[in-house]
Protein backbone atom coordinates (compact mmCIF):
# COMPACT_ATOMS: atom_id res chain seq x y z
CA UNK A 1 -179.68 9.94 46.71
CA UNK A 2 -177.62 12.30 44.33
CA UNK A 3 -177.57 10.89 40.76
CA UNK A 4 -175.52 12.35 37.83
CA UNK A 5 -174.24 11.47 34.82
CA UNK A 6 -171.17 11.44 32.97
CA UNK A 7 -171.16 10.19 29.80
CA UNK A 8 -171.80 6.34 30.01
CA UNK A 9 -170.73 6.39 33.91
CA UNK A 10 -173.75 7.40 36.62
CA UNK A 11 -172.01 8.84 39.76
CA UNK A 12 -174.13 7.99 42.93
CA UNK A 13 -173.30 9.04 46.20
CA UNK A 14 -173.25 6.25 48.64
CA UNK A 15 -172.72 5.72 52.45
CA UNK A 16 -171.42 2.04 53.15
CA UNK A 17 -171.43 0.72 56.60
CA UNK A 18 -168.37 -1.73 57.85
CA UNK A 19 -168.38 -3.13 61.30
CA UNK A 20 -165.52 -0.22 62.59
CA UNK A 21 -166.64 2.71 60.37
CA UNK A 22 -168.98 4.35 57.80
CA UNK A 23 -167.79 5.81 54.63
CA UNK A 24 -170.18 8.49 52.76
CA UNK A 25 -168.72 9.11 49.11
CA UNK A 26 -169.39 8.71 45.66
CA UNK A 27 -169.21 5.69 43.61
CA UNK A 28 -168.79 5.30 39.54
CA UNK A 29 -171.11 3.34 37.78
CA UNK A 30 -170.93 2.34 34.24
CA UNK A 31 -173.19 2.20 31.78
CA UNK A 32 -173.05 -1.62 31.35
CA UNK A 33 -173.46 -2.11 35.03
CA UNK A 34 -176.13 0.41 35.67
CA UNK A 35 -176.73 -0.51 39.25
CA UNK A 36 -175.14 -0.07 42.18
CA UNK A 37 -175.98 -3.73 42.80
CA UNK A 38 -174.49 -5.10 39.94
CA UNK A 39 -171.21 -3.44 40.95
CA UNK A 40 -171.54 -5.45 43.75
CA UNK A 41 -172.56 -8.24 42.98
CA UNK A 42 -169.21 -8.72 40.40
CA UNK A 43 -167.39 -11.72 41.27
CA UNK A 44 -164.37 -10.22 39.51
CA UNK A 45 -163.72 -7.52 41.54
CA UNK A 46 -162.90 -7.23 45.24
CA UNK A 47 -163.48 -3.81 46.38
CA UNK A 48 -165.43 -0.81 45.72
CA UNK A 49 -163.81 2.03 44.76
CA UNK A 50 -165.04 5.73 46.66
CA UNK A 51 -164.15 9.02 46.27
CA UNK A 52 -164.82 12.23 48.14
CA UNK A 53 -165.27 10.35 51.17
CA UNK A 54 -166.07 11.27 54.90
CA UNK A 55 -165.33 8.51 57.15
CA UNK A 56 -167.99 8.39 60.48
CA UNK A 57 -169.23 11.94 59.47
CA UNK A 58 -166.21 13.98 59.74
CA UNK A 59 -165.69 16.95 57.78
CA UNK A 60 -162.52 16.28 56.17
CA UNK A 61 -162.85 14.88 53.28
CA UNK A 62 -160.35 11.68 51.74
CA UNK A 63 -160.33 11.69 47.68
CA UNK A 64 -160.21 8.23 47.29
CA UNK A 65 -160.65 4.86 49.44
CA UNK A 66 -161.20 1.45 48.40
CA UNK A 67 -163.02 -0.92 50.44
CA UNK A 68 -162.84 -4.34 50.34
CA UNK A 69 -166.35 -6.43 49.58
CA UNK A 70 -166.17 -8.75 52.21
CA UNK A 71 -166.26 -6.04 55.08
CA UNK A 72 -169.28 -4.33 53.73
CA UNK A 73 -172.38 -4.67 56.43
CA UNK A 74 -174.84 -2.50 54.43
CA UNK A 75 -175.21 0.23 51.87
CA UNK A 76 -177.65 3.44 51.39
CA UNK A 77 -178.14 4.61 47.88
C-alpha cells in the first residue's frame, strides 16, 4: 500500500479486479476526497482514472486507463 503525496493530491497505488482482468496502477486522490472510497463512492463520476498500469500482471506497463465503475468487482489499497 504505497502512499505519497503531492501537494493536496495523495497518489495510492491500487489493484482493481473486473470480471475479465485485473489492473494494478496508481490512482489520484484529492485532498477534499481523501479516500479512495470517497472517489468511489462519487455519483458524479463514472470511472476511475489509473495510471502506470499492468493489466493481469504483465510487465508492460499502459500510462493511463480508465475504468468504468460499474465493472469494478473489488479493490486492494
Amino acid at each position: 500500500m504505497a502512499k505519497t503525496s503531492m501537494g493536496d493530491t495523495k497518489k495510492v497505488a491500487i489493484t482493481v479486479r473486473t470480471q475479465s482482468a485485473t489492473y494494478s496502477g496508481t490512482i489520484y486522490v484529492p485532498a477534499m476526497r481523501k479516500r479512495v472510497s470517497d472517489l468511489l463512492n462519487d455519483e458524479g463520476k463514472m470511472f476511475v482514472n489509473l495510471t502506470d498500469v499492468s493489466i493481469n500482471g504483465g510487465a508492460e506497463r499502459i500510462p493511463f486507463i480508465s475504468i468504468n465503475k460499474n465493472l469494478i468487482e473489488s479493490i486492494i489499497e
